[in-house]
Protein backbone atom coordinates (compact mmCIF):
# COMPACT_ATOMS: atom_id res chain seq x y z
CA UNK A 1 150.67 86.90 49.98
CA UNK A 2 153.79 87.98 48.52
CA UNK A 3 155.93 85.74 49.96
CA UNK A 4 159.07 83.31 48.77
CA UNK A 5 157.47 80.16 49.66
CA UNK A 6 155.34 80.94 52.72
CA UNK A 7 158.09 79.70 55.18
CA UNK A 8 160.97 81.96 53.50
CA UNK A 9 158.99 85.08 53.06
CA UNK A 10 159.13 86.01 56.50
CA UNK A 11 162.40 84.39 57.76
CA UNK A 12 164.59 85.99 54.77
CA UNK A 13 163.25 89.32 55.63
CA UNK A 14 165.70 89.05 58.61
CA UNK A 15 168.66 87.12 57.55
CA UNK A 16 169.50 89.59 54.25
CA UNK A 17 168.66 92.50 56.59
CA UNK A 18 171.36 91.03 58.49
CA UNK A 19 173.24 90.14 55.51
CA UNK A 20 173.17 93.45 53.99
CA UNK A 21 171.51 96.42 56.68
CA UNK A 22 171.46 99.31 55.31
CA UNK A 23 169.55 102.31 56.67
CA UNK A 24 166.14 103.12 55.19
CA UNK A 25 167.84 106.59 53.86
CA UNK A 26 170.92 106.18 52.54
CA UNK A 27 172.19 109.32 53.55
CA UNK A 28 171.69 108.70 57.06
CA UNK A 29 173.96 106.61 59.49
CA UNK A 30 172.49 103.12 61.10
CA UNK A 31 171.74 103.25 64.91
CA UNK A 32 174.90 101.16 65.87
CA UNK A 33 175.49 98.02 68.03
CA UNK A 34 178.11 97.84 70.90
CA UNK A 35 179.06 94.99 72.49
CA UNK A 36 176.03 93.78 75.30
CA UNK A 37 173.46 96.11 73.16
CA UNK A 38 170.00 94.27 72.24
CA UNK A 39 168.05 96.03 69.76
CA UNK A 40 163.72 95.11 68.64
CA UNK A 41 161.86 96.05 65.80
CA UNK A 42 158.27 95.72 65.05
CA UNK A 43 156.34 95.49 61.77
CA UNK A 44 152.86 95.47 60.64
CA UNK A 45 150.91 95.72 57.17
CA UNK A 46 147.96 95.67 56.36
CA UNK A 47 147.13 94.66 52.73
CA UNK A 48 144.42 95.09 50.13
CA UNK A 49 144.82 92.99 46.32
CA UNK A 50 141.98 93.60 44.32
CA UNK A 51 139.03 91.92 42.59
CA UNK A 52 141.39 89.55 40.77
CA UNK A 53 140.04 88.01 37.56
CA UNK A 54 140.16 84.10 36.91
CA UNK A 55 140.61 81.96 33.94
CA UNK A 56 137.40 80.00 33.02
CA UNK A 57 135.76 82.25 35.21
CA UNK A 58 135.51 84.21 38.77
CA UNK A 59 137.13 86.41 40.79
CA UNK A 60 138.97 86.85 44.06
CA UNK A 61 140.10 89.63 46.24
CA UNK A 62 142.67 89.27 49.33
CA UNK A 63 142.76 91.45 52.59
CA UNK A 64 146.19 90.61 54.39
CA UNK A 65 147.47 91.29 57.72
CA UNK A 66 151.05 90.69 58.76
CA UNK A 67 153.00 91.17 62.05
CA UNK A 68 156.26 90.60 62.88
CA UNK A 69 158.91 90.93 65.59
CA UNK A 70 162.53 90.59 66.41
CA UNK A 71 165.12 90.80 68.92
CA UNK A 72 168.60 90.81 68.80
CA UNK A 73 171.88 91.05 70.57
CA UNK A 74 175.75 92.10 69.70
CA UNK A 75 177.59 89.40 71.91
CA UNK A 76 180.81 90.26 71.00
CA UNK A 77 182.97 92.78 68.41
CA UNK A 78 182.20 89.61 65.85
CA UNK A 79 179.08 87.93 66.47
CA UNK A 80 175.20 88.91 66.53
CA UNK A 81 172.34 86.77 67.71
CA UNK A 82 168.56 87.09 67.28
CA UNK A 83 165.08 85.67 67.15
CA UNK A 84 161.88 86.37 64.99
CA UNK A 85 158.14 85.52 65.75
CA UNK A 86 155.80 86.38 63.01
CA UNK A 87 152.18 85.88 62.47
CA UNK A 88 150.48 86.58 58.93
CA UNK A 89 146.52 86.23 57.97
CA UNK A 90 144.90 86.31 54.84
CA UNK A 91 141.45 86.59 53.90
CA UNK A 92 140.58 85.02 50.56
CA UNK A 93 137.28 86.00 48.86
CA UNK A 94 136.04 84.05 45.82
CA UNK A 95 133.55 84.53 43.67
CA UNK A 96 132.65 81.64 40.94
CA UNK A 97 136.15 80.28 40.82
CA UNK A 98 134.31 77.68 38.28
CA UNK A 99 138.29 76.46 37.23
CA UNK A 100 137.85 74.27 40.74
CA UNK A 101 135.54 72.34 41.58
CA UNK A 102 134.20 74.75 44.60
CA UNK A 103 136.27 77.65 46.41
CA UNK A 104 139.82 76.02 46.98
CA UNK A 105 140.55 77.77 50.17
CA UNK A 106 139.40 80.66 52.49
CA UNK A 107 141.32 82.52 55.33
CA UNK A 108 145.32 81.12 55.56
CA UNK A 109 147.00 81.73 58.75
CA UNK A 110 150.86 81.45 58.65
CA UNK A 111 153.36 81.91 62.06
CA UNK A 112 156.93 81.29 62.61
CA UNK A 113 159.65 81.36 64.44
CA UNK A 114 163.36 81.55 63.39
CA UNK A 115 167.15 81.88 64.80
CA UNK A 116 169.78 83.73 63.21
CA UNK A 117 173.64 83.99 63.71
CA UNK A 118 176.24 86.61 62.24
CA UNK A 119 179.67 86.28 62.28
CA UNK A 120 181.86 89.51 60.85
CA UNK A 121 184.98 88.21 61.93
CA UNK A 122 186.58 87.84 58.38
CA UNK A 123 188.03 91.28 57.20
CA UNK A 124 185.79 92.44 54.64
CA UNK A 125 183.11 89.67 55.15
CA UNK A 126 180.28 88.10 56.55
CA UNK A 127 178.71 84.90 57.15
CA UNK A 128 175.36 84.05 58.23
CA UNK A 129 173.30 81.16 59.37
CA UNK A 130 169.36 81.25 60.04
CA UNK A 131 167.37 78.10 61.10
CA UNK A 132 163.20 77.95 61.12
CA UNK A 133 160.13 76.63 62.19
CA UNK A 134 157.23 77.86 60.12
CA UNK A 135 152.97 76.80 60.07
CA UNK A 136 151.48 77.88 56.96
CA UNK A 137 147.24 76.35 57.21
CA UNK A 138 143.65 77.01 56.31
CA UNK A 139 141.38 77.68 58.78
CA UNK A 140 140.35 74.12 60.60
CA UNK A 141 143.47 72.49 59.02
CA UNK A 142 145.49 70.19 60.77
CA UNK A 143 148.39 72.50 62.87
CA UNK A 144 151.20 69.59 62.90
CA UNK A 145 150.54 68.69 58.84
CA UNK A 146 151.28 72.49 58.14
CA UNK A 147 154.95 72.60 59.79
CA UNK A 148 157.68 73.29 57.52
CA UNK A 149 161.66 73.88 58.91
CA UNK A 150 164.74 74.83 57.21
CA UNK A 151 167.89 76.79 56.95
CA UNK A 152 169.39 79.50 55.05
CA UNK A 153 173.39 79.99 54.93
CA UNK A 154 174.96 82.86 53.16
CA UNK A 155 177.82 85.12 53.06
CA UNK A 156 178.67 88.65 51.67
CA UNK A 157 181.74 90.79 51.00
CA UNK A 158 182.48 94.39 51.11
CA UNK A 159 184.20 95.32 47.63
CA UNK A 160 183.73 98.94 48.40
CA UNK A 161 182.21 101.87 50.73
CA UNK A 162 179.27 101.27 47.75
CA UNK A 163 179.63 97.69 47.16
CA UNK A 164 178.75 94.22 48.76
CA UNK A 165 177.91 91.25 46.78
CA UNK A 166 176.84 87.82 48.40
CA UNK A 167 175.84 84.13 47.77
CA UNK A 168 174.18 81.73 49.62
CA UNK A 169 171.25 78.89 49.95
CA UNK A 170 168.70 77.64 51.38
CA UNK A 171 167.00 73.97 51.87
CA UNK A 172 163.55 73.78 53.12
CA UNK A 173 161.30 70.73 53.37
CA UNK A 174 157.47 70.37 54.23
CA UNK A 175 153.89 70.10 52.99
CA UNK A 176 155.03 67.42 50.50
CA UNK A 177 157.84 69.34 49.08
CA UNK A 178 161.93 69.67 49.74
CA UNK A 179 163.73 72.21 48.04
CA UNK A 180 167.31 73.59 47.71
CA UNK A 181 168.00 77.15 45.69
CA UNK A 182 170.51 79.13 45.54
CA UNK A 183 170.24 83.27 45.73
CA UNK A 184 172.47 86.42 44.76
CA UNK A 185 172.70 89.45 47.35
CA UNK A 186 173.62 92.73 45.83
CA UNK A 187 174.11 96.17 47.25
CA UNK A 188 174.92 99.00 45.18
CA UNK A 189 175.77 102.92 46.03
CA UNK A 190 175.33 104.24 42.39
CA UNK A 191 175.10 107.59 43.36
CA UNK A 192 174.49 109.08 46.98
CA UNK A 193 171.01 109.23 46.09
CA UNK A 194 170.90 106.09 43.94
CA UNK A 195 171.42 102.45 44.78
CA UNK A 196 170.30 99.00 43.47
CA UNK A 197 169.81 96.40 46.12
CA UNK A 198 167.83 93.22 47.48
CA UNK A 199 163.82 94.84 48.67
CA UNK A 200 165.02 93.38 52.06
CA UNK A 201 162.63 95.87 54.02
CA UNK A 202 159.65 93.92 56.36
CA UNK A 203 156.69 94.78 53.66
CA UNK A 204 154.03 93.72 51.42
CA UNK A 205 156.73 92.80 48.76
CA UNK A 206 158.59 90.10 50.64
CA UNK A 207 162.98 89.58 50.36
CA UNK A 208 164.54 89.17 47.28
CA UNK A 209 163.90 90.27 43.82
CA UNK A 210 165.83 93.90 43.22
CA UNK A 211 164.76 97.36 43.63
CA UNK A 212 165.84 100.82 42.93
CA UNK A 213 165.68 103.09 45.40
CA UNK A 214 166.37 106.96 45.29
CA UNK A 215 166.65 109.16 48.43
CA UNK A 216 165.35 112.07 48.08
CA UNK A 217 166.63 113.32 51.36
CA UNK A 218 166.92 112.27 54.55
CA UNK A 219 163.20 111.73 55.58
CA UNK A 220 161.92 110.81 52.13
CA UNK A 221 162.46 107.98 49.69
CA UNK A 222 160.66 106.95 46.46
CA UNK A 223 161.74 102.95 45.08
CA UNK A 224 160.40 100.48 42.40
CA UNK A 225 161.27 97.06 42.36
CA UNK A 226 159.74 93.54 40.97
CA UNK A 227 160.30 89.87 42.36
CA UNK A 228 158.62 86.18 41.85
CA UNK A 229 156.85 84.65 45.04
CA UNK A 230 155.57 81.75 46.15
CA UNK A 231 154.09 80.15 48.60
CA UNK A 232 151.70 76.72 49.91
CA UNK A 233 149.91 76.06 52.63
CA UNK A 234 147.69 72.99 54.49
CA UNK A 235 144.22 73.18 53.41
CA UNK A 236 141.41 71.98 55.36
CA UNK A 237 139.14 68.53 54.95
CA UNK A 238 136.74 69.81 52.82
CA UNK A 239 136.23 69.85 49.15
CA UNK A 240 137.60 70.20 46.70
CA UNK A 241 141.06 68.72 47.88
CA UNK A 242 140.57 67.76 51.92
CA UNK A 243 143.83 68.15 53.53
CA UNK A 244 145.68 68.82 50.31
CA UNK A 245 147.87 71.44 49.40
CA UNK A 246 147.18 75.19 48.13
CA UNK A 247 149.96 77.34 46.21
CA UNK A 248 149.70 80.48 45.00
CA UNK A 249 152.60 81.95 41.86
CA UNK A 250 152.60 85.65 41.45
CA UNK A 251 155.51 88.28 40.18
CA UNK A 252 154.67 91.44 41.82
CA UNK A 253 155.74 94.79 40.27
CA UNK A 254 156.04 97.55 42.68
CA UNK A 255 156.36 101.45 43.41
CA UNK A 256 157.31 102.35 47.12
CA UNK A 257 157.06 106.09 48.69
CA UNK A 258 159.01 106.16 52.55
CA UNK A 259 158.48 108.34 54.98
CA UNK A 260 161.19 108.24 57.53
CA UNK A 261 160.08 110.03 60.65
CA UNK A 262 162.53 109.72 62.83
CA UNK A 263 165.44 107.34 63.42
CA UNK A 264 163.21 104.66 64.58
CA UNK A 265 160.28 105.27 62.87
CA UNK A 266 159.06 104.91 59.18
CA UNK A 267 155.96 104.47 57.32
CA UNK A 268 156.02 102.74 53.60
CA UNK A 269 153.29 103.00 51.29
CA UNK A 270 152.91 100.63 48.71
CA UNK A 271 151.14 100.01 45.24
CA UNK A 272 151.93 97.90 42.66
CA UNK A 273 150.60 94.66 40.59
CA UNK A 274 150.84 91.27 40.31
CA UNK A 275 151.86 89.80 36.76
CA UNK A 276 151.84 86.45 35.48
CA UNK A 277 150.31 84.47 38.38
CA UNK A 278 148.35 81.34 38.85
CA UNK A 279 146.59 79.39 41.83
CA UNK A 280 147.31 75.52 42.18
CA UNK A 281 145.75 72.98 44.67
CA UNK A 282 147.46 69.45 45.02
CA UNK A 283 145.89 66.13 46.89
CA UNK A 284 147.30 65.51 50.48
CA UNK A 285 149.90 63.67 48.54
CA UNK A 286 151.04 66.80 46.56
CA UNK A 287 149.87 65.37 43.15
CA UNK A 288 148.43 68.44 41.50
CA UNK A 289 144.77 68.09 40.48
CA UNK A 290 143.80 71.67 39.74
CA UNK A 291 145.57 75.10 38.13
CA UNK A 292 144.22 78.46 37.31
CA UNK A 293 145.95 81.27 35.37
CA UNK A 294 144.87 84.81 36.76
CA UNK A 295 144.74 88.39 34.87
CA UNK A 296 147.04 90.80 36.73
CA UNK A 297 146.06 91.87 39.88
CA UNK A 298 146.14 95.11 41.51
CA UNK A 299 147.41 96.04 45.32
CA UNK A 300 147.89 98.65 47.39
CA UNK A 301 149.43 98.08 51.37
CA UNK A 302 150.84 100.26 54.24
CA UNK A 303 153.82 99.26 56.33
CA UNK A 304 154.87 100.48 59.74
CA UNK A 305 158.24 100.02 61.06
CA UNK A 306 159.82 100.65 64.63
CA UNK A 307 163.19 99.92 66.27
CA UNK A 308 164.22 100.44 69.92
């Protein structure tokens, strides 16, 4: 659930990687891409937020599950192309929740599909473009009311060996809502164990937001990092807002141990909380008609990550 805005969570994961790759241990080179080369990854997390006070009363608790994939290819010296599928599930579990009317929402299923091109031809920089398709519903909501599309353009430059800073937006439009922002990509070698960057690792924590991140050698890595997500969905046609909107605000604070196994293979284990958050549920119109403030939260997840 800590994504920014349900359909940029999991397309931004890819385009800053892209952006900004760097290898899960600093110290260790990227596998690199020749000309003709394709390269996958996989992802997968499961998550676990805990019983989650309400205001006015109630609780929740959330058990997440998120998969994604990706493909891409080096066409030439210059230019990278890829795709991304992803599929995320959530299963919400109130208890009261006497701020609504009834339980706003149960399990939230959320898939996409996005595009992305790189072009490195400019000494020094690099330029990126990434166009989606993302559903983001309750169960027994209405699939074509969920779609949302968009684009994200952005470009970086190399200052230094331990330097790249970037800019860039991104307009998305759906469930009721259009919106334009514009976002800061930063990549910093303090030290060679050391470096301040964009979280832009597949993971519990979503893109964005910064994180510090010291390598402890080449198979281990310890990080902390903090970030505001969002996200809304399609709810279904029952009470207490048929067909209406759901949104969830949260800024997650987080610690991150990495175990890098092997060149292709890494497991992250995560545990953090979740500061300063609120649930919101809008009419089919998105006119809001119902908000609830939440105590922090508490969560704990496990990422695996593969490349071939």
């Amino acid at each position: 659930m800590y994504a920014f805005k349900t359909w940029l969570g999991s397309l931004m994961i890819i385009a800053f990687l892209a952006i900004t790759w760097q290898p899960a241990m600093s110290q260790q080179a990227p596998l690199r891409s020749k000309v003709g080369d394709t390269e996958f990854s996989i992802s997968a997390f499961p998550l676990y937020q805990f019983d989650t006070d309400l205001e006015g009363g109630g609780d929740y608790n959330v058990k997440r599950y998120f998969f994604r994939f990706d493909a891409g290819r080096q066409m030439t010296t210059d230019i990278k192309v890829g795709i991304g599928l992803s599929y995320d599930y959530e299963d919400w579990d109130f208890t009261g929740a006497t701020g609504f009317r009834d339980v706003p929402w149960g399990d939230i299923h959320r898939s996409g599909i996005d595009f992305n091109l790189q072009y490195a031809g400019i000494e020094d920089w690099t330029v990126f473009f990434l166009p989606s398709l993302q559903s983001a519903r309750e169960s027994g909501a209405n699939w074509g009311d969920s779609l949302q599309t968009g684009a994200v353009l952005a470009a970086s430059y190399r200052f230094s060996p331990k330097l790249t800073l970037g800019l860039g937006a991104g307009l998305f439009t759906g469930l009721e809502d259009t919106q334009v922002f514009p976002f800061v990509v930063i990549r910093w070698q303090i030290t060679d164990k050391l470096m301040l960057t964009n979280p832009f690792r597949p993971g519990p924590t979503g893109p964005a937001g910064l994180e510090l991140i010291y390598s402890i050698d080449k198979n281990w890595q310890i990080a902390a990092g903090s970030a505001w997500r969002s996200f809304r969905f399609r709810l279904d046609d029952k009470e207490p807002a048929p067909e209406g909107i759901g949104e969830v605000n949260l800024l997650p604070t987080w610690a991150r141990l990495t175990w890098r196994i092997d060149r292709r293979f890494s497991l992250d284990l995560y545990t953090g909380v979740s500061l300063d958050g609120d649930l919101k549920l809008e009419d089919r119109n998105g006119n809001e008609i119902g908000k609830v403030d939440q105590d922090t939260a508490l969560f704990g997840a496990l990422t695996v990550n593969f490349r071939y």
